[in-house]
C-alpha atoms as a PDB file:
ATOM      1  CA  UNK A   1     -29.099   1.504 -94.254  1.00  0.00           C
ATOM      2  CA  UNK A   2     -32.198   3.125 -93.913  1.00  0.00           C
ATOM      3  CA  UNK A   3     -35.183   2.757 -95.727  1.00  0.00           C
ATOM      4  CA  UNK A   4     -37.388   6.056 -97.804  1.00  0.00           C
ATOM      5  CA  UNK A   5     -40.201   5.491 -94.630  1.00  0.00           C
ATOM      6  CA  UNK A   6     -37.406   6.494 -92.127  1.00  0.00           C
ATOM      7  CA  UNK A   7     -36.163   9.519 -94.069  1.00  0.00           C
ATOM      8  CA  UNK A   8     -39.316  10.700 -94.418  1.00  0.00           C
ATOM      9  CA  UNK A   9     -40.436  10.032 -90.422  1.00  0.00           C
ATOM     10  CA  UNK A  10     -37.240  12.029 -89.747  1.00  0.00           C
ATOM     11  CA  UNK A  11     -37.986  14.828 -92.604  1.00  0.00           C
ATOM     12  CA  UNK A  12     -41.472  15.371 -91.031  1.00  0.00           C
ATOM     13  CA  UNK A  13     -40.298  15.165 -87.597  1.00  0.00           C
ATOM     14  CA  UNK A  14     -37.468  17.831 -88.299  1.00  0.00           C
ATOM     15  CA  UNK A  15     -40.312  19.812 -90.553  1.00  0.00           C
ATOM     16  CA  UNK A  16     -42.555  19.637 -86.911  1.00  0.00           C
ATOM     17  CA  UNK A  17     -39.447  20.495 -84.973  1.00  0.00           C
ATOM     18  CA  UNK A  18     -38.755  23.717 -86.835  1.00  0.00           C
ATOM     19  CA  UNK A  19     -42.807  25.032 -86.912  1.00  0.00           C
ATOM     20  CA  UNK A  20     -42.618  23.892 -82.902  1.00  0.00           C
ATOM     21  CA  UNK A  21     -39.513  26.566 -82.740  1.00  0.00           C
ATOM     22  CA  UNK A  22     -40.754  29.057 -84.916  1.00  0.00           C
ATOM     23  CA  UNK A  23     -44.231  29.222 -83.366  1.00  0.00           C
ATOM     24  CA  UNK A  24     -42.535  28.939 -79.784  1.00  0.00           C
ATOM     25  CA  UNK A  25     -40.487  32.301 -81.364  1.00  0.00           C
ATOM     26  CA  UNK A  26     -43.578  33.814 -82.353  1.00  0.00           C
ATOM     27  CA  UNK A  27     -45.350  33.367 -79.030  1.00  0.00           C
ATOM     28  CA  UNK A  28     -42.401  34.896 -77.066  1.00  0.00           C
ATOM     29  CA  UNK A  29     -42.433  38.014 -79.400  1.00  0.00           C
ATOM     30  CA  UNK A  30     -46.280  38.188 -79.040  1.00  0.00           C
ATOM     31  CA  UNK A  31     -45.320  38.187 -75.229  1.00  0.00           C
ATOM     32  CA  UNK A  32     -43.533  40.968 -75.050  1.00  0.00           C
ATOM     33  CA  UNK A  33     -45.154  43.419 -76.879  1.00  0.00           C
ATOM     34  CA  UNK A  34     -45.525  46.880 -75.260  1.00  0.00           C
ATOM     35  CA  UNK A  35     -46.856  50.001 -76.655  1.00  0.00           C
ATOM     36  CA  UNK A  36     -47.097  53.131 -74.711  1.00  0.00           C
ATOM     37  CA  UNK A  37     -48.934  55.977 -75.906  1.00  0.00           C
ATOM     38  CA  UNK A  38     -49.201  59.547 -74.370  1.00  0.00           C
ATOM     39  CA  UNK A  39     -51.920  61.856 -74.267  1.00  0.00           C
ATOM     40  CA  UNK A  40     -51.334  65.113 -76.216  1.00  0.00           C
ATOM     41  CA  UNK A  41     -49.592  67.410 -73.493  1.00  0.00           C
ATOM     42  CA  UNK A  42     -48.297  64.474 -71.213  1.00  0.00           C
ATOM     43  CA  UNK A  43     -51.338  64.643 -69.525  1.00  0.00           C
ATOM     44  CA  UNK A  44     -52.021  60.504 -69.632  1.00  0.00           C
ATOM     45  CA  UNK A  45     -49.823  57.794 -70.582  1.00  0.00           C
ATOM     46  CA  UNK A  46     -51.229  54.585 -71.160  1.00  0.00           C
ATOM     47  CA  UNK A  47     -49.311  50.969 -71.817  1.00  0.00           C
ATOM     48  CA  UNK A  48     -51.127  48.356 -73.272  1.00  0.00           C
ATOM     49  CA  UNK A  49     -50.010  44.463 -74.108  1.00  0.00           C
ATOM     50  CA  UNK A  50     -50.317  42.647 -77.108  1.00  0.00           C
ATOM     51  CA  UNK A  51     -54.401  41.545 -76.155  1.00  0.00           C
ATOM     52  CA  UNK A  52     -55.094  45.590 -75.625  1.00  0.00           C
ATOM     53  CA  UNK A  53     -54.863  45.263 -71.970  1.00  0.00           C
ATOM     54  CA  UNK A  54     -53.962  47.706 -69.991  1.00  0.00           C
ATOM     55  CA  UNK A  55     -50.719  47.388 -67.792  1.00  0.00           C
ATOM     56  CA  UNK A  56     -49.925  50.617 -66.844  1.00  0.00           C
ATOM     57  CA  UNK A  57     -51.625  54.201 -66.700  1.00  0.00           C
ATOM     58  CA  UNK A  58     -49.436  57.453 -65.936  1.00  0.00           C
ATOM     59  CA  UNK A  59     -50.051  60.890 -65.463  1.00  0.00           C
ATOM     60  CA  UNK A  60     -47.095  62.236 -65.736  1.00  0.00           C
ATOM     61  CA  UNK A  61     -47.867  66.075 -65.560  1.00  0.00           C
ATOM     62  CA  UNK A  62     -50.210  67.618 -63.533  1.00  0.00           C
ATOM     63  CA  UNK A  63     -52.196  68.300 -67.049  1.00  0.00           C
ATOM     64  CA  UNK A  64     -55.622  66.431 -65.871  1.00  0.00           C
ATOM     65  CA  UNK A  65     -55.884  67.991 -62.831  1.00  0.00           C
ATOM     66  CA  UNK A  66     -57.176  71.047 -64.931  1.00  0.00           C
ATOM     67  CA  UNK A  67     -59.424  69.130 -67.001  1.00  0.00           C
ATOM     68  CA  UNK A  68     -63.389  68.359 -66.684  1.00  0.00           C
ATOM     69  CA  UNK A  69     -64.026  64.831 -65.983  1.00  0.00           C
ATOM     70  CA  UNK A  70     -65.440  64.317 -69.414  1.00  0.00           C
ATOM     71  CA  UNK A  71     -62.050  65.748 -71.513  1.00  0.00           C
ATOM     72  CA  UNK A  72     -60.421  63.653 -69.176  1.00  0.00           C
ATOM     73  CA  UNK A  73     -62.328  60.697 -69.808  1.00  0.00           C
ATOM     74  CA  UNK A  74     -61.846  61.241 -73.333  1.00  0.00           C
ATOM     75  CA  UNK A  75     -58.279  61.779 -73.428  1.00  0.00           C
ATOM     76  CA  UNK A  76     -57.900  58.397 -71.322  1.00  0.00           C
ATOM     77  CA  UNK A  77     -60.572  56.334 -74.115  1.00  0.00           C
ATOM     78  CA  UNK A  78     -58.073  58.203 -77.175  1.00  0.00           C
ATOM     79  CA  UNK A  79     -54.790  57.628 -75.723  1.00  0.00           C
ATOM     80  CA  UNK A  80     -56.155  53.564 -75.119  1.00  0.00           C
ATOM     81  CA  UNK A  81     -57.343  53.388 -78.083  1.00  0.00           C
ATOM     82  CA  UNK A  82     -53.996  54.866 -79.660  1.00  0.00           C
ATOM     83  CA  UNK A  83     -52.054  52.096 -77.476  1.00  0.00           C
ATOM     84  CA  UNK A  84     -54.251  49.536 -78.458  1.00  0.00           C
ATOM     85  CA  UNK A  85     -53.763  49.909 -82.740  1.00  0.00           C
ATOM     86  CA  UNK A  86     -49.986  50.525 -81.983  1.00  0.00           C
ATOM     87  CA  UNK A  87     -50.190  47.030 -80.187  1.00  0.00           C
ATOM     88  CA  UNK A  88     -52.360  45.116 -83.186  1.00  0.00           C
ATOM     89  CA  UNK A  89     -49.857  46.358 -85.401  1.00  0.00           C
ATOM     90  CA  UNK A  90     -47.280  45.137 -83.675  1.00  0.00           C
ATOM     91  CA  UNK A  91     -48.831  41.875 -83.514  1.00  0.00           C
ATOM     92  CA  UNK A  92     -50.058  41.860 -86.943  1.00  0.00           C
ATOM     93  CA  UNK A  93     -46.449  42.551 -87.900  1.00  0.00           C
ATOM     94  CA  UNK A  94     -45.219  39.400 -85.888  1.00  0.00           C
ATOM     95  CA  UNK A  95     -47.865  37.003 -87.084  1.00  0.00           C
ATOM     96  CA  UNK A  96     -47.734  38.197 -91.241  1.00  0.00           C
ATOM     97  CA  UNK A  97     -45.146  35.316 -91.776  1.00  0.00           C
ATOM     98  CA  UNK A  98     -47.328  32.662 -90.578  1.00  0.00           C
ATOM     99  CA  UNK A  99     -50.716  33.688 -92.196  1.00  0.00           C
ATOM    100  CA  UNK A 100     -51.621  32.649 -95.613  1.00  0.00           C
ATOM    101  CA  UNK A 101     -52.287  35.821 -97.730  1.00  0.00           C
ATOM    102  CA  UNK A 102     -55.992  34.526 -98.352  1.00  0.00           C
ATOM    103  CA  UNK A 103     -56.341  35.091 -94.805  1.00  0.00           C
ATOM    104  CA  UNK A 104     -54.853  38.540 -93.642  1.00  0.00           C
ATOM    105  CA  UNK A 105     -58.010  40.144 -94.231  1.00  0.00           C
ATOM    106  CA  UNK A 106     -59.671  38.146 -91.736  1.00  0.00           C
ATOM    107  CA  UNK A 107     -56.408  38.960 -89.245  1.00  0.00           C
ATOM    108  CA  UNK A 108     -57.581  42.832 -89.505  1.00  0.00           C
ATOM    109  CA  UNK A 109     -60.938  42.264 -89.255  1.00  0.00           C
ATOM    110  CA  UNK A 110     -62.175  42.211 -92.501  1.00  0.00           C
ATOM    111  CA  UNK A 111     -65.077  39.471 -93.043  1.00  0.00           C
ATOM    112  CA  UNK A 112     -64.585  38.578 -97.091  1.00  0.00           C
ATOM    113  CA  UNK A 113     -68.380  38.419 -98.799  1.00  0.00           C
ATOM    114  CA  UNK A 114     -66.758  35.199-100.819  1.00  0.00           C
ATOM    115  CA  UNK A 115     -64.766  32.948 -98.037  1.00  0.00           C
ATOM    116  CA  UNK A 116     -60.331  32.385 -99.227  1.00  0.00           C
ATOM    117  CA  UNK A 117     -60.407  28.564 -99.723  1.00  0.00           C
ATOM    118  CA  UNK A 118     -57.104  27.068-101.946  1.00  0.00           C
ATOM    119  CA  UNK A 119     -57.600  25.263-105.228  1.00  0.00           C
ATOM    120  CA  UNK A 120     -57.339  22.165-103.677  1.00  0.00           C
ATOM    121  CA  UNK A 121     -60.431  22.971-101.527  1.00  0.00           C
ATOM    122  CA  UNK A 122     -62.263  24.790-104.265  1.00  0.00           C
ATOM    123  CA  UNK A 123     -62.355  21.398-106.136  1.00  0.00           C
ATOM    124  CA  UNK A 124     -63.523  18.969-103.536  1.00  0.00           C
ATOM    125  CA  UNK A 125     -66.583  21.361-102.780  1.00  0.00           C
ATOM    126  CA  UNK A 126     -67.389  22.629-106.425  1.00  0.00           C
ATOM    127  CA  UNK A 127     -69.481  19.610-107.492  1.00  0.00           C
ATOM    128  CA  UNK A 128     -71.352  18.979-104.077  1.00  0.00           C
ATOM    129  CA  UNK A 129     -74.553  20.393-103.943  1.00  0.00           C
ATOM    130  CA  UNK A 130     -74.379  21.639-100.194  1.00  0.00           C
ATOM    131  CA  UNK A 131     -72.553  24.489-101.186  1.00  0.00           C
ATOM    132  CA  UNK A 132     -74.799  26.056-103.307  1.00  0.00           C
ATOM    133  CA  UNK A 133     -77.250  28.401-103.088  1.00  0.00           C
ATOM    134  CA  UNK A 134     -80.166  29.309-105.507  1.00  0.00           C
ATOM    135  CA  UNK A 135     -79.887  32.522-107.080  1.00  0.00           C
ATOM    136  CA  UNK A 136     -81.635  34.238-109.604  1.00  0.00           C
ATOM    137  CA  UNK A 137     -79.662  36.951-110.505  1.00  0.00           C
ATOM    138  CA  UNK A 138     -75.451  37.177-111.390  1.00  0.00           C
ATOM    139  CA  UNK A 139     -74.450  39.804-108.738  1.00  0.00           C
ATOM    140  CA  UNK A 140     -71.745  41.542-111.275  1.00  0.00           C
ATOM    141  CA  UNK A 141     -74.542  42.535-113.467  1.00  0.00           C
ATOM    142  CA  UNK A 142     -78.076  41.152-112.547  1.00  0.00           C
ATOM    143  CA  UNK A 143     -78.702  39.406-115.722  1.00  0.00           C
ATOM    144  CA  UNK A 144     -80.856  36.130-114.971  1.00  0.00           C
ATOM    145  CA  UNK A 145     -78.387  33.240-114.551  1.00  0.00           C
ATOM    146  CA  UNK A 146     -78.969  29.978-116.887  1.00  0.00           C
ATOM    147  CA  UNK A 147     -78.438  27.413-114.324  1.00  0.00           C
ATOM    148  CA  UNK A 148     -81.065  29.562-112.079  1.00  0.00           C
ATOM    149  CA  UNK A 149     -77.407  28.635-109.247  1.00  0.00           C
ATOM    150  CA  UNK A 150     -74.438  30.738-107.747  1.00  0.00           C
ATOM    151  CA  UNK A 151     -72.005  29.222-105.994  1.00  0.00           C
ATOM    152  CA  UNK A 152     -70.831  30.822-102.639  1.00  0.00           C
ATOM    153  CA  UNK A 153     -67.649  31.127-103.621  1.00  0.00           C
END
């Protein structure tokens, strides 16, 4: 017979089992992204990995032979930076499942002015002095706050 201490060893080995799988699953689809992207008029082709680098470059018409080293240059920088957007997508796409909502912004780039923390968080740090700061002033309307405090959050 076994006792509630080995079924619940076993539950949270199966439990890291499964993540172990699923984030081996979401490294090998990371791994083989791909995105090509072409140059208006075939004149470039450019394939880019998952990181934005840069694993092959084409020119699959004679297009850029007619064009001035700087409209060349730029179609190359576009048709990268194309490939490259296509690829964060792509990536953005595979990793959605495994990102808390709170923190998708920060996935894309976007710096919150108020840092996602859960509930449980929000509690242990609500009462400690170190995460305050002084301010005068309540941002959403600038009236003069009584406790003369804002939290960061």
């Amino acid at each position: 017979m076994t006792s509630s201490y080995d079924e619940r060893i076993g539950d949270l080995l199966a439990d890291y089992r499964r993540q172990r799988d699923e984030l081996a699953e979401t490294r090998r689809k990371i791994e083989e992204i791909s995105v090509t992207a072409t140059a208006p008029g075939r004149a470039v082709t450019v394939t880019v990995g998952a990181q934005g680098e840069i694993s092959e470059l084409g020119f699959p018409t004679p297009a850029y032979r007619r064009m001035a080293p700087a409209e060349l240059a730029t179609v190359l920088l576009t048709t990268i930076a194309d490939a490259r957007r296509r690829a964060t997508a792509e990536m953005e796409a595979v990793l959605k499942p495994h990102v808390p909502p709170e923190f998708r912004d920060l996935a894309a780039g976007v710096v919150p002015e108020h840092p996602p923390m859960t509930e449980d968080v929000r509690r242990l740090v609500e009462d400690d002095p170190r995460f305050v700061r002084p301010q005068e002033t309540d941002e959403r309307d600038g009236r003069e706050r009584a406790d003369g405090e804002k939290r960061w959050w």
